[in-house]
Protein backbone atom coordinates (compact mmCIF):
# COMPACT_ATOMS: atom_id res chain seq x y z
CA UNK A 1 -28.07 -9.45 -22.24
CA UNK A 2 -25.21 -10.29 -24.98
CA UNK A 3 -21.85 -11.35 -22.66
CA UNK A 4 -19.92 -8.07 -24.87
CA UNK A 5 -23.00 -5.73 -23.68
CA UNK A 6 -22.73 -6.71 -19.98
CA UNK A 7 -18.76 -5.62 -19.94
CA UNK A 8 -18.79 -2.59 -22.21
CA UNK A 9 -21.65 -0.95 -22.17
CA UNK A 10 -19.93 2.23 -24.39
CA UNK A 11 -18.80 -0.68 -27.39
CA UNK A 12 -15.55 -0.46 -26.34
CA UNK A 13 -13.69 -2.91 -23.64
CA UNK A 14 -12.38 0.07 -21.11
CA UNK A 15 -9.81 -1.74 -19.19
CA UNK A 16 -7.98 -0.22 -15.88
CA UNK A 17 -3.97 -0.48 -16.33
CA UNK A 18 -2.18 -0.06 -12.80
CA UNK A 19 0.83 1.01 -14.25
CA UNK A 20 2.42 1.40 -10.50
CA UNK A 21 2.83 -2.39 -10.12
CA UNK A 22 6.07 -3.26 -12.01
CA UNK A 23 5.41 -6.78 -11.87
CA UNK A 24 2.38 -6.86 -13.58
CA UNK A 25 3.33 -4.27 -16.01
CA UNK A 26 5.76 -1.75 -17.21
CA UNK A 27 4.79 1.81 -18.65
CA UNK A 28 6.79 4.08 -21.18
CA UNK A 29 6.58 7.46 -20.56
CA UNK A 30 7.56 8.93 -23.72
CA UNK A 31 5.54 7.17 -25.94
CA UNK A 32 2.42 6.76 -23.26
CA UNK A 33 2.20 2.90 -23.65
CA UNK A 34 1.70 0.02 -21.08
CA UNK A 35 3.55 -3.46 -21.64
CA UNK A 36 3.63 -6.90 -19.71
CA UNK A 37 1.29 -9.72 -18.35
CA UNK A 38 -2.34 -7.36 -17.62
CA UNK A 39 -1.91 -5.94 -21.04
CA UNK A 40 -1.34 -9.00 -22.81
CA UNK A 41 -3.99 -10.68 -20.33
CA UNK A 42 -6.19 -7.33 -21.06
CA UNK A 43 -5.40 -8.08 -24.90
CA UNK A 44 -6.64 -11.58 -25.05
CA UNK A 45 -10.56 -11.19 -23.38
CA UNK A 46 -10.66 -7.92 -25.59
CA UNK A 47 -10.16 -10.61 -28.60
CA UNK A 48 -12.23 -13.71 -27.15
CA UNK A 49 -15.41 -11.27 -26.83
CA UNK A 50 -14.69 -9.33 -29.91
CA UNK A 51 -14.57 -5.79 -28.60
CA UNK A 52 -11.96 -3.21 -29.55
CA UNK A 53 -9.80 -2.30 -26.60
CA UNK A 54 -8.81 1.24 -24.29
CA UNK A 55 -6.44 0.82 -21.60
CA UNK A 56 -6.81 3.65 -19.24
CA UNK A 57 -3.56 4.06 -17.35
CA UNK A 58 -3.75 4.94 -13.07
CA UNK A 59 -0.83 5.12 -11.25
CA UNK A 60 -2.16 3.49 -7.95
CA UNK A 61 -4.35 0.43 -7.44
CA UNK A 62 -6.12 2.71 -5.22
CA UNK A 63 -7.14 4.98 -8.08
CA UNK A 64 -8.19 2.08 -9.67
CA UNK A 65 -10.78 1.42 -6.85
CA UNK A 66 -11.75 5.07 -6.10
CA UNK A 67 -12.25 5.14 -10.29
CA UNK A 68 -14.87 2.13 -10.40
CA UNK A 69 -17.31 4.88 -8.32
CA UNK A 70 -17.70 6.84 -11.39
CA UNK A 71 -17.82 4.04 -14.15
CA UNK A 72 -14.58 4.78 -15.63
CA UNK A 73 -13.65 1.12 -16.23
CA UNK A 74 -15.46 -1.99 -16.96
CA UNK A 75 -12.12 -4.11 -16.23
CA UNK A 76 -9.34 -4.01 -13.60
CA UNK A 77 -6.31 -6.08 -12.67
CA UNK A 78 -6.73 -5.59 -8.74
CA UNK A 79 -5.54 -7.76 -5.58
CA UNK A 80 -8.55 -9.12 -4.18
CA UNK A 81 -9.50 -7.50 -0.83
CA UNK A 82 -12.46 -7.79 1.41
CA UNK A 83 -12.97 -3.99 1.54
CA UNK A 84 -12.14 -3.52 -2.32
CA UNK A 85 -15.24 -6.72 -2.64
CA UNK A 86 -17.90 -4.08 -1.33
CA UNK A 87 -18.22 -2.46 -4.76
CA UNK A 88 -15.70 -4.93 -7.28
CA UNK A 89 -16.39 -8.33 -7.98
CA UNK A 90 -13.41 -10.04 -7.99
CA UNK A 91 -12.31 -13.39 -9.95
CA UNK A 92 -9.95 -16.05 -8.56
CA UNK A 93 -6.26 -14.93 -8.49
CA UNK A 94 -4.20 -15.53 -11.89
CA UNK A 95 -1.19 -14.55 -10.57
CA UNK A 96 0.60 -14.38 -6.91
CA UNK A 97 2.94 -12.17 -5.37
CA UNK A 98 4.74 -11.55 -2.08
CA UNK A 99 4.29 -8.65 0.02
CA UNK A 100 7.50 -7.49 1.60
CA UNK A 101 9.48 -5.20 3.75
CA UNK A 102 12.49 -2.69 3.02
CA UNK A 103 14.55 -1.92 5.49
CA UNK A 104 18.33 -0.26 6.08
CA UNK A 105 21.10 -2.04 6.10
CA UNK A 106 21.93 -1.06 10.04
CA UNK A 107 18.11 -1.76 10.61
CA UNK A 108 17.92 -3.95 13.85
CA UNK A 109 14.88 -5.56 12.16
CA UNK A 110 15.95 -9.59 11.24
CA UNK A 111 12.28 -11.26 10.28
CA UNK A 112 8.76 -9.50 9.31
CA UNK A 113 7.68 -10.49 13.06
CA UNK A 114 9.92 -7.86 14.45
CA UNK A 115 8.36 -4.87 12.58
CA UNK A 116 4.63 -4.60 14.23
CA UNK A 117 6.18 -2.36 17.07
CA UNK A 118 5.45 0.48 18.93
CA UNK A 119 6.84 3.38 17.49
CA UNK A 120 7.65 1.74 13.77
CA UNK A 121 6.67 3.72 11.13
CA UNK A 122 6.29 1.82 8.07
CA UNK A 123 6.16 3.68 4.45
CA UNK A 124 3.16 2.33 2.37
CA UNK A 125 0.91 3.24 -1.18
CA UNK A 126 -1.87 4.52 -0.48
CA UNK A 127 -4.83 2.20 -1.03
CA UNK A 128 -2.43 -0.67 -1.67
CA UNK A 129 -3.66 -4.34 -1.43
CA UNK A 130 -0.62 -4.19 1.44
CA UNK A 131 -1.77 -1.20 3.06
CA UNK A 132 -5.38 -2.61 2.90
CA UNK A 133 -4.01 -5.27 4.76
CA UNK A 134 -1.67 -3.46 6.98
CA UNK A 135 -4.06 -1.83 8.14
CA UNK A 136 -6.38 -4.93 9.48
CA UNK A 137 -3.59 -6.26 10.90
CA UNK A 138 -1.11 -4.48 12.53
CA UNK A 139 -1.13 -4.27 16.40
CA UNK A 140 1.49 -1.54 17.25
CA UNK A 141 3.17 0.27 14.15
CA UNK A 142 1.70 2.84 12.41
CA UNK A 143 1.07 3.93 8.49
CA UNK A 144 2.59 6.76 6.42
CA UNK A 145 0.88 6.52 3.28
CA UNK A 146 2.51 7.86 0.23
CA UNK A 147 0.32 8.95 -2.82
CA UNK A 148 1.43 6.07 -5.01
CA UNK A 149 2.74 2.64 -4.57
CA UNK A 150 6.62 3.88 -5.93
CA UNK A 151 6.51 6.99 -3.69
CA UNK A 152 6.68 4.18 -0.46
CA UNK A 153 10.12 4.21 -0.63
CA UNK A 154 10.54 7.83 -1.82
CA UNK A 155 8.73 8.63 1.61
CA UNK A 156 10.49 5.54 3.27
CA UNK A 157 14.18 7.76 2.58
CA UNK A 158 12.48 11.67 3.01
CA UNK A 159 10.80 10.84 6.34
CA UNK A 160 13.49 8.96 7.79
CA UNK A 161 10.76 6.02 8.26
CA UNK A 162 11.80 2.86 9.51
CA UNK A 163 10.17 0.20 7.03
CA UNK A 164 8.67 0.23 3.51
CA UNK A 165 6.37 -2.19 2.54
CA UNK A 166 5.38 -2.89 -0.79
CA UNK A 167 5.65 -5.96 -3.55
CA UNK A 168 9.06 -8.14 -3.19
CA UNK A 169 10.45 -7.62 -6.61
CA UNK A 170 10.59 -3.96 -7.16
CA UNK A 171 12.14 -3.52 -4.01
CA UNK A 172 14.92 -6.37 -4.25
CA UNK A 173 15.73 -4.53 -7.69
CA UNK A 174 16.09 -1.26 -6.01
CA UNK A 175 18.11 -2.61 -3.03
CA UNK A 176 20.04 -4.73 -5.45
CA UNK A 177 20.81 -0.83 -6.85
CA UNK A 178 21.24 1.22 -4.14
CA UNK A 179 23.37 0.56 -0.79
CA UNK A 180 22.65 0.96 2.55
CA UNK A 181 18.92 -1.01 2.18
CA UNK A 182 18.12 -4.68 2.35
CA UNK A 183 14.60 -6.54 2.12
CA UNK A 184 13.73 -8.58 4.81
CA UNK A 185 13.40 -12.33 4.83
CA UNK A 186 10.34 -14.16 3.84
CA UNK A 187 6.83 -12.50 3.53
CA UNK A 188 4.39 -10.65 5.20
CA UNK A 189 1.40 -11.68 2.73
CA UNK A 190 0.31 -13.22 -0.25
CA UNK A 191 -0.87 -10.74 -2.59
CA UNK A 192 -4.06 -12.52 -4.30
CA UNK A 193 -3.79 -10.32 -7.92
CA UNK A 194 -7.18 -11.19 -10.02
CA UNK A 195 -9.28 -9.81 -12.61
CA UNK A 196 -12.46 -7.27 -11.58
CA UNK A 197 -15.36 -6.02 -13.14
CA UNK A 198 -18.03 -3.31 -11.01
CA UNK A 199 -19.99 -5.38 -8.47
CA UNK A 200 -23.47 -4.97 -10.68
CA UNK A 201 -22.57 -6.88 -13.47
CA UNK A 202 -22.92 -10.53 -12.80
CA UNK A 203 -22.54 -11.97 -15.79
CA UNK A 204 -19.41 -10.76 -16.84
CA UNK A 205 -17.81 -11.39 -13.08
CA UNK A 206 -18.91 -15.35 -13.87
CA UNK A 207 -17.46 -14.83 -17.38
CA UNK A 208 -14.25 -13.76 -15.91
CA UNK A 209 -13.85 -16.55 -13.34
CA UNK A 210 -13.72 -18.96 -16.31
CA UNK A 211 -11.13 -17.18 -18.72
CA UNK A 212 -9.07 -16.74 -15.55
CA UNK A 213 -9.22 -20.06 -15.16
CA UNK A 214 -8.73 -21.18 -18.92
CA UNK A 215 -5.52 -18.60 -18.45
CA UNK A 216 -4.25 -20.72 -15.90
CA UNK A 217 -4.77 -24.24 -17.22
CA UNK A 218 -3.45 -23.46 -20.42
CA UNK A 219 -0.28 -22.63 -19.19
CA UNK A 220 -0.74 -18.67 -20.43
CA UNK A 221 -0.17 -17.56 -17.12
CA UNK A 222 3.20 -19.36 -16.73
CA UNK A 223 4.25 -18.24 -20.25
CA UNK A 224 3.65 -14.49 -19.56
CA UNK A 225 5.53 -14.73 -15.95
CA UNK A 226 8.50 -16.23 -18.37
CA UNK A 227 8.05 -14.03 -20.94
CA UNK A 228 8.14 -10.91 -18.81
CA UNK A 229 11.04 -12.86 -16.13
CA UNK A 230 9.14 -12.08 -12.93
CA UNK A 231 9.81 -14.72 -12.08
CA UNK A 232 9.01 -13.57 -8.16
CA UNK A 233 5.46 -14.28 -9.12
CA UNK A 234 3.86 -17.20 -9.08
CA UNK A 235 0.75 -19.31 -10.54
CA UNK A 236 -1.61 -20.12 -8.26
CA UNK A 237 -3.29 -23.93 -8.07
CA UNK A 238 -6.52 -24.28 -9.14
CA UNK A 239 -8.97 -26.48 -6.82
């Protein structure tokens, strides 16, 4: 089967925009369009296969995922995931990010090891990469799950909550604009972001390891994380 065939079946390169990660993109409103590193990324296969391009806009990575069920998209920009692998094949990461915690100021919470404990109730997107791994992990706090990755800190302030979790940029820009909230210290996880195609097509998963990989080498990556100033986010090493 031609390489173009095996990814868009339809003719046209349908490619999943999570326009609820502000690191990875930004989203206009008004006008409907999608900016930063997955469009350009998005952008630049569309051209090296030589298919005309649809980005189709979700507001949660976990719409994403539930979306892949009906063959909505034939690309993604997800964070790889164990659970997300059973039906998405995943390349390796282009970009990295740090999962974090929000907290208030008079929070008695000092490192991410003094969250997971009884009684903590911790804000989080539902279907998140972070709430995918939240949920493997944690021994003693519990989950509120907002609809969308932004509404964790929207529920995080309603619900009097004690922690919101979500990517460390966004919410050192909104501490940086509110008072009364700092991020913790440090990390709670490396957010692995790659490129995805549904689990079936083989071809084009193997296809996409390599331009991930060319996107990395060739210093695109780097560029885009300039470009955009997130700089938050990193490059990952190749082996």
């Amino acid at each position: 089967m031609d390489i173009g065939k095996e990814f868009a079946p339809t003719g046209t390169l349908r490619v999943a925009i999570n326009v609820g990660n502000g690191v990875l993109t930004s989203y206009d409103e008004e006008t409907g369009q999608p900016d930063g590193i997955t469009v350009e990324i998005a952008n630049s296969l569309a051209d090296e296969l030589s298919l005309p391009i649809e980005l189709k806009i979700f507001r949660s990575a976990g719409n994403v995922v539930e979306a892949v069920e009906n063959g909505e998209w034939d690309v993604a920009f997800l964070a790889r995931d164990p659970k997300r692998a059973e039906v998405i094949a995943f390349s390796a990461p282009y970009i990295l990010i740090e999962g974090s915690y929000l907290v208030r100021e008079d929070s008695d919470f000092l490192c991410n090891e003094d969250v997971d404990k009884p009684g903590v109730r911790i804000a989080v997107g539902k279907g998140a990469a972070y709430d995918l791994y939240l949920s493997r992990n944690l021994q003693h706090a519990t989950l509120e799950r907002a609809p969308t990755t932004p509404g964790a800190v929207d529920l995080f302030l309603e619900q009097n909550l004690d922690v919101a979790a979500g990517v460390r940029q966004p919410l050192n820009e909104y501490a940086a604009r509110h008072d009364g909230v700092r991020v913790l210290p440090g990390r709670f996880m490396v957010i692995e972001q790659a490129m995805a195609v549904p689990a079936n097509r083989v071809k084009a998963a193997s296809y996409l390891e390599t331009f991930v990989h060319t996107l990395i080498r060739s210093g695109k990556v780097g560029e885009l994380i300039t470009r955009f100033d997130k700089h938050q986010a990193s490059v990952p090493e190749l082996p």
